[in-house]
Protein backbone atom coordinates (compact mmCIF):
# COMPACT_ATOMS: atom_id res chain seq x y z
CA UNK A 1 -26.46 10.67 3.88
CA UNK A 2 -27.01 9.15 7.05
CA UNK A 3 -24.40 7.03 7.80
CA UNK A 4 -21.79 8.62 10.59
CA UNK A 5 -18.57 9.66 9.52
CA UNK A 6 -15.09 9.36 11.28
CA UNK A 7 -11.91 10.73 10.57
CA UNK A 8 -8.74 9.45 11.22
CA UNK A 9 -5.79 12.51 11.21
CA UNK A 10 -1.90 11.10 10.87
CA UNK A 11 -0.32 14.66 11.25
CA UNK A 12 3.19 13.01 10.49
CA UNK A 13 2.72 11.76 7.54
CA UNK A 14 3.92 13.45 4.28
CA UNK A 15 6.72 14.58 7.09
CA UNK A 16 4.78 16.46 8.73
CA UNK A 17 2.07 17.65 6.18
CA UNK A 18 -0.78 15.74 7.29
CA UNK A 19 -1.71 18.68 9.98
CA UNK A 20 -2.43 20.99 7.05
CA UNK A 21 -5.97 18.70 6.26
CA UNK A 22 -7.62 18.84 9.39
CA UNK A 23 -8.89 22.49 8.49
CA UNK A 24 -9.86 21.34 4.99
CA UNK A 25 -11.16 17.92 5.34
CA UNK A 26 -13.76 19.05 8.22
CA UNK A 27 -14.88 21.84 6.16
CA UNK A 28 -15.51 19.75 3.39
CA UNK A 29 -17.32 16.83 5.42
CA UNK A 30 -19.20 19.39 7.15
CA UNK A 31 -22.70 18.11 5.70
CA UNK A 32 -22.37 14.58 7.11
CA UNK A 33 -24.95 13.47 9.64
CA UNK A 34 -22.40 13.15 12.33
CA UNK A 35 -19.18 13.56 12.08
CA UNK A 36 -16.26 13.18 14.49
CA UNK A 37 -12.72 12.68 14.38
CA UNK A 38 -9.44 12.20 16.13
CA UNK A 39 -5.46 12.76 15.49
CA UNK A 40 -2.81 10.11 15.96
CA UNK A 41 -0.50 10.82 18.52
CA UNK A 42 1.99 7.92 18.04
CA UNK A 43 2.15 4.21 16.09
CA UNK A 44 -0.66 2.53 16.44
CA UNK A 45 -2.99 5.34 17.07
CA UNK A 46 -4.37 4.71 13.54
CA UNK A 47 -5.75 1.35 13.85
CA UNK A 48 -6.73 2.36 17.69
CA UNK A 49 -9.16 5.20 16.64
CA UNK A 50 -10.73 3.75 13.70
CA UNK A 51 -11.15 0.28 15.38
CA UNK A 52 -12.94 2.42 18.65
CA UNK A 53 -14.52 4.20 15.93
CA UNK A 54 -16.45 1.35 14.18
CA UNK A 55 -17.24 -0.17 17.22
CA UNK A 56 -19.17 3.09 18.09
CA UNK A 57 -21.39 2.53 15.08
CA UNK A 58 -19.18 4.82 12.09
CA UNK A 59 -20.11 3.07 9.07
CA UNK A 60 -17.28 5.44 7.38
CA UNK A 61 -14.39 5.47 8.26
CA UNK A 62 -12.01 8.34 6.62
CA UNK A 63 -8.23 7.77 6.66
CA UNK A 64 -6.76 10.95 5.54
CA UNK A 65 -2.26 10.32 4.65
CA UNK A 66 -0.83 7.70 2.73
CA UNK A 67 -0.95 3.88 2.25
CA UNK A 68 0.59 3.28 5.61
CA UNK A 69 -2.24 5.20 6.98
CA UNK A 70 -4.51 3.49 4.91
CA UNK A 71 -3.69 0.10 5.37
CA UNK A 72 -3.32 0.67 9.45
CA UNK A 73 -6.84 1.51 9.38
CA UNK A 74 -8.11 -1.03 6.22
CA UNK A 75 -6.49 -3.52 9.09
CA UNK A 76 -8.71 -2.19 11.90
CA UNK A 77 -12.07 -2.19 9.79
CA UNK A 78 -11.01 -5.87 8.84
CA UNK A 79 -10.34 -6.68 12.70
CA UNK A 80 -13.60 -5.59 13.56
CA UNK A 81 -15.41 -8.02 11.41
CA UNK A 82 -18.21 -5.22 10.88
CA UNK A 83 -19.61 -3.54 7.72
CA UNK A 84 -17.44 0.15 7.63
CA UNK A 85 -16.61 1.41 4.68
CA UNK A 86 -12.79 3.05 4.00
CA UNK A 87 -12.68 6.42 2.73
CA UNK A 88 -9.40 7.78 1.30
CA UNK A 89 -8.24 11.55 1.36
CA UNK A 90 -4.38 11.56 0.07
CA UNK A 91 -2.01 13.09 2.42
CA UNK A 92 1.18 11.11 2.42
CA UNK A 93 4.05 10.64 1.06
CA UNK A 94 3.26 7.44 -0.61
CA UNK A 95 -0.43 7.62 -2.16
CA UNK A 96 -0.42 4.72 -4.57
CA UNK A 97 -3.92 3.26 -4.09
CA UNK A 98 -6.01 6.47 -4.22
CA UNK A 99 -4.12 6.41 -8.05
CA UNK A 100 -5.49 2.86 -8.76
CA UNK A 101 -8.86 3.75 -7.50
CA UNK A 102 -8.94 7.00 -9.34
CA UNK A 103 -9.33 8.98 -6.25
CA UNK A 104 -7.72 12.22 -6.73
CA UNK A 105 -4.52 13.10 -5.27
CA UNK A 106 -4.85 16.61 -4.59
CA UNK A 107 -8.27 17.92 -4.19
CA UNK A 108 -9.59 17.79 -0.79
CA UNK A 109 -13.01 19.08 -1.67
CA UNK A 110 -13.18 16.11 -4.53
CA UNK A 111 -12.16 13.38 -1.85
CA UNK A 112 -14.72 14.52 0.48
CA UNK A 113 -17.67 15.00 -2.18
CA UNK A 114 -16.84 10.79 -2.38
CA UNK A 115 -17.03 10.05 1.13
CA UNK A 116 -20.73 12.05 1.22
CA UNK A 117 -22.08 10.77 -1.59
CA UNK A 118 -21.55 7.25 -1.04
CA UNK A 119 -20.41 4.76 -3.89
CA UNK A 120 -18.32 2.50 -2.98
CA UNK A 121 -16.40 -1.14 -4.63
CA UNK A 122 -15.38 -4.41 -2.50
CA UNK A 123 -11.79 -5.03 -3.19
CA UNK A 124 -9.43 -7.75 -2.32
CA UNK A 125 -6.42 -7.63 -0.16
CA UNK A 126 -3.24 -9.22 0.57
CA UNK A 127 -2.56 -11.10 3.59
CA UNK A 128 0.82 -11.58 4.62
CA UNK A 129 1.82 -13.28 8.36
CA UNK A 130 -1.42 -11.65 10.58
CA UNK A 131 -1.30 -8.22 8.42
CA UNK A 132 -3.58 -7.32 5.38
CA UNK A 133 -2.38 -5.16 2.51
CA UNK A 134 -4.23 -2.95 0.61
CA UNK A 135 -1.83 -1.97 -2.22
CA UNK A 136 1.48 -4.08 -2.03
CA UNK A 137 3.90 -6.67 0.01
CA UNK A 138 7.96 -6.05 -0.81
CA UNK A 139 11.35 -7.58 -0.44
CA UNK A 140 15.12 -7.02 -1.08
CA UNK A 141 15.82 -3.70 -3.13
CA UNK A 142 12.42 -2.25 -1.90
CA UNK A 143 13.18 -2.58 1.36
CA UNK A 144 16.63 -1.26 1.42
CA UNK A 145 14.86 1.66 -0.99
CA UNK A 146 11.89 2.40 1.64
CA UNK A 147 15.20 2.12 4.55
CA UNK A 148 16.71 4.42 2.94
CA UNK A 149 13.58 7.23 2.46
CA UNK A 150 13.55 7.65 6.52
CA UNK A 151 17.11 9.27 6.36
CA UNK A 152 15.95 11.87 3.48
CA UNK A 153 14.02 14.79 5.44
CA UNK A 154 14.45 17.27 2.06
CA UNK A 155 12.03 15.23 -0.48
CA UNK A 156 8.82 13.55 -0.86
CA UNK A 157 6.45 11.55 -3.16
CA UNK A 158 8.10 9.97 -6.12
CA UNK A 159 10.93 12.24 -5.96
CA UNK A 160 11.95 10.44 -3.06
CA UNK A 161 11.66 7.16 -3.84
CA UNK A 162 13.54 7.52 -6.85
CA UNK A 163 16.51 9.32 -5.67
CA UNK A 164 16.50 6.81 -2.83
CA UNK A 165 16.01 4.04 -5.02
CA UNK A 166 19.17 5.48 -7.17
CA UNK A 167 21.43 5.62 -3.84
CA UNK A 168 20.79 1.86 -3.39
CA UNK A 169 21.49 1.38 -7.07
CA UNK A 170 25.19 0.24 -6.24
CA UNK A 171 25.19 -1.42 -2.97
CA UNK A 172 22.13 -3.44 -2.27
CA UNK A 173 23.24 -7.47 -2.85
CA UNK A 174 20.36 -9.18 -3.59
CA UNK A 175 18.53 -12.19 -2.17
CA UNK A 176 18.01 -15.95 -3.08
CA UNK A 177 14.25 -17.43 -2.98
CA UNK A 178 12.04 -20.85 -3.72
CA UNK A 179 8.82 -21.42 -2.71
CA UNK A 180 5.43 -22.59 -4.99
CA UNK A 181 2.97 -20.52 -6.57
CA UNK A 182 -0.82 -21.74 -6.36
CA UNK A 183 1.27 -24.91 -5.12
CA UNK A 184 3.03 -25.15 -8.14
CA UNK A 185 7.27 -24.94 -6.85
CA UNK A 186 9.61 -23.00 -8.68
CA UNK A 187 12.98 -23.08 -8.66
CA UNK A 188 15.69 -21.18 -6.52
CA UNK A 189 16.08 -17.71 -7.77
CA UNK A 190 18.54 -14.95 -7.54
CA UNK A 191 16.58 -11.69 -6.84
CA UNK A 192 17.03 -8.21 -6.23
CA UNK A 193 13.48 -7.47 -5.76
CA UNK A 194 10.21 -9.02 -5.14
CA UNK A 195 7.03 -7.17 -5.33
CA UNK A 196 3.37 -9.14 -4.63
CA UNK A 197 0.56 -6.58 -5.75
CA UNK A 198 -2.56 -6.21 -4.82
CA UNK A 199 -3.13 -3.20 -6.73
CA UNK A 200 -1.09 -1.28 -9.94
CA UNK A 201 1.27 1.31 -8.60
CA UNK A 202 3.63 1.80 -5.82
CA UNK A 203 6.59 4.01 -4.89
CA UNK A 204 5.00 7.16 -5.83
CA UNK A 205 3.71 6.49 -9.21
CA UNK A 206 5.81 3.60 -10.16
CA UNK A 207 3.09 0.80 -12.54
CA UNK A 208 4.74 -1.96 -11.00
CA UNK A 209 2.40 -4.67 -12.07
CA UNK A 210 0.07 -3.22 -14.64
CA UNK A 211 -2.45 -6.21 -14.99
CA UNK A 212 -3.13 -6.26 -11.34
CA UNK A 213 -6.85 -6.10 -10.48
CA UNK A 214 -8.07 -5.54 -6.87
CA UNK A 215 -11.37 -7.16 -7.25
CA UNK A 216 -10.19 -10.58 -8.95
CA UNK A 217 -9.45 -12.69 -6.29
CA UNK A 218 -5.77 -12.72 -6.88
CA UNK A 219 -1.97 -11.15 -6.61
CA UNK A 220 0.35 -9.96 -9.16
CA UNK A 221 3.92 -11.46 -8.05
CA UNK A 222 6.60 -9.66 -9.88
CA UNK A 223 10.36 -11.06 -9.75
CA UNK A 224 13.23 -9.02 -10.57
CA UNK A 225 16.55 -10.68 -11.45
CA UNK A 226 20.07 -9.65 -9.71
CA UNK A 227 22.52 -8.04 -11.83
CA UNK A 228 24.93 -5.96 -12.27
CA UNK A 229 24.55 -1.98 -11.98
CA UNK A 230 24.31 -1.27 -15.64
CA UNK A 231 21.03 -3.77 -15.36
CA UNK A 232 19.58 -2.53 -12.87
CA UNK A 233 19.68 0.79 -14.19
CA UNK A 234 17.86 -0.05 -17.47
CA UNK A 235 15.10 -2.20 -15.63
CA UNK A 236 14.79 0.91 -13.50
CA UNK A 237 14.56 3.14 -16.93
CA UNK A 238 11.66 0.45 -18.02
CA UNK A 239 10.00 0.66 -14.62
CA UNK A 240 9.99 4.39 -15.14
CA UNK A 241 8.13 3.79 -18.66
CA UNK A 242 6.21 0.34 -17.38
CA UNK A 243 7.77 -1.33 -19.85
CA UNK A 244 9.58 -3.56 -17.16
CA UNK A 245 7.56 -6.82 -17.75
CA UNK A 246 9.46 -6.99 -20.98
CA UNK A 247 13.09 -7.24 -19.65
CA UNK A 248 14.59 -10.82 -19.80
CA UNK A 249 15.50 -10.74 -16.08
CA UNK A 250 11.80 -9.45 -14.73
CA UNK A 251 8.70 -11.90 -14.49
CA UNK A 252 5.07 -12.20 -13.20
CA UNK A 253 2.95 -14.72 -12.25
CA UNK A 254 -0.94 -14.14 -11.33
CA UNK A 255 -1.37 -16.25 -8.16
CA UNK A 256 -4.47 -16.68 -5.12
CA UNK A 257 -1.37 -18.41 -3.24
CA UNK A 258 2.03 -17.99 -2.72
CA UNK A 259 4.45 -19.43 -0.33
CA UNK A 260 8.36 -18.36 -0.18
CA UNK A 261 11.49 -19.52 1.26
CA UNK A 262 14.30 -16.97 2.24
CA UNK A 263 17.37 -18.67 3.84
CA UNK A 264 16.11 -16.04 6.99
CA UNK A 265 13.29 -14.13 8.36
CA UNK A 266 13.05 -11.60 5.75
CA UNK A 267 12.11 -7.46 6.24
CA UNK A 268 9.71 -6.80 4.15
CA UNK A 269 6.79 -3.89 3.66
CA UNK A 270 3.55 -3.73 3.41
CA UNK A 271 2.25 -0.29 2.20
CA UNK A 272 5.16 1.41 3.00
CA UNK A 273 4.80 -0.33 6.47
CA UNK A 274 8.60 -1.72 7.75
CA UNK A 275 8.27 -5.38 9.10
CA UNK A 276 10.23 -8.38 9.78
CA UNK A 277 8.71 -11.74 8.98
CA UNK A 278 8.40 -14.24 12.33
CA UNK A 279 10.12 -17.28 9.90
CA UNK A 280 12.09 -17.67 6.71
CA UNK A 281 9.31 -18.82 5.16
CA UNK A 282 6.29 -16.45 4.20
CA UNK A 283 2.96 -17.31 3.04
CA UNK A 284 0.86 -14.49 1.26
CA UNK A 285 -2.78 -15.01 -0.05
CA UNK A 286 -5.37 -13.04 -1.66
CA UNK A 287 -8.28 -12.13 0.11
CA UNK A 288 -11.16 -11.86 -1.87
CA UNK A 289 -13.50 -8.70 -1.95
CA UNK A 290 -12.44 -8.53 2.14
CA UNK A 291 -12.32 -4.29 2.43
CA UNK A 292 -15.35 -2.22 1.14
CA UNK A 293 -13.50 1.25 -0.20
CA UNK A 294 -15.21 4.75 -1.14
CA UNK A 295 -14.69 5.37 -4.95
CA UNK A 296 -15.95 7.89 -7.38
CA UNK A 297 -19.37 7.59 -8.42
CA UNK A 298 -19.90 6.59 -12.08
């Protein structure tokens, strides 16, 4: 392999188990033809080294946490307009892509035998305002959900997510929403959550749109109804099993284009990311086969 490799280090995430690669993920990169890396030191950093990074000539970049860490640095290759390929190593809290991809979630030595050898796939992404998204875009319960997580020091993973997502079981309102999908309007909606996938899983191991495809030139949209407790707890029981799609009050639409209407500037996240929209009305496209990623070889 001759391409150089770079490695991008968030030492907060997983709360504070990202340090624990560095050791590991150098070891097992060791027999790349160059190889440098550097550690984040504050938000930002992420995108900062990788997009220095590929400007330097790394044609690989590795990103080792979770999908914030990912998509932070998917957003630098993509600024960058050059040919750099992402390489995943899972180290976050939230690791929902490397799932999709079938990158493995806890074998450093596996994650770095993929960067070396080379294979790789073009996926799409989301775009959402100026940001991409690698995995998925969220509103209403999600957010409250992901709001929630940064006040819960004592869990991780999909153990946190679900015990958050149980605390906001009770007291999260909802949101109303119109818009058009591919241009098509639809009409106003009571929601408690909106998800717009890129990929299949999110919130630790959550199949949140099961059908979703990264290389097809679209989204997944999936709208969840408001309700009462009692319903939210049984769509949360199907979402458990993925059985979700069949509830009365949950739907998806397949969509290149969507464009919603919230009666404010919403928050929403991308990849676990915390944002608040610019306007009360959000676009989000798919980007077609934008991102070139490091997968397992066949």
């Amino acid at each position: 392999m001759d391409e150089p490799v770079y490695v991008v280090f968030n030492p907060h995430s997983g709360k504070g188990r990202g340090a624990q690669f560095v050791g590991p993920v150098l070891r097992g990169l060791a027999g790349a033809h160059r190889l440098e890396h550097g550690l984040t030191q504050g938000p930002g950093d992420e995108a900062r080294l990788a997009e220095e990074a590929v400007r330097r000539g790394f044609r690989r970049i590795v990103a080792v946490g979770g999908d914030g860490t990912w998509s932070n640095v998917g957003n630098a290759i993509l600024r960058t307009g050059l040919p750099a390929k992402l390489g995943l190593v899972p180290g976050g809290t939230g690791c929902d892509l490397a799932k999709t991809l079938g990158i493995p979630p806890r074998d450093v030595a596996a994650c770095c035998r993929i960067v070396l050898e080379g294979a790789s796939r073009r996926i799409d992404v989301g775009r959402i305002e100026d940001r991409h998204f690698l995995n998925i875009a969220g509103f209403g319960y999600d957010v409250a959900v992901l709001e929630d997580s940064w006040n819960v020091a004592y869990l991780e993973g999909g153990a946190l997510y679900l015990y958050c997502a149980l605390r906001q079981l009770g007291s999260y309102r909802g949101f109303p929403l119109e818009g058009t999908v591919d241009g098509r309007p639809f009409g106003r909606s009571d929601l408690l959550m909106l998800i717009v996938a890129n990929a299949r899983i999110f919130g630790g191991g959550f199949r949140i749109a099961p059908h979703a495809d990264v290389a097809d030139g679209r989204l997944e949209a999936v709208a969840f109804g408001n309700m009462g407790v009692a319903g939210r707890l049984s769509v949360l029981a199907r979402l458990l099993r993925g059985t979700h799609l069949k509830h009365p009050k949950v739907s998806a639409v397949s969509a290149a284009r969507l464009v919603y209407r919230f009666t404010a500037p919403p928050a929403y996240e991308t990849d676990g990311e915390w944002n608040r929209a610019r306007a009360a009305e959000v676009v989000i496209e798919a980007v077609p086969r934008a991102l070139e990623v490091l997968v397992p070889g066949s």
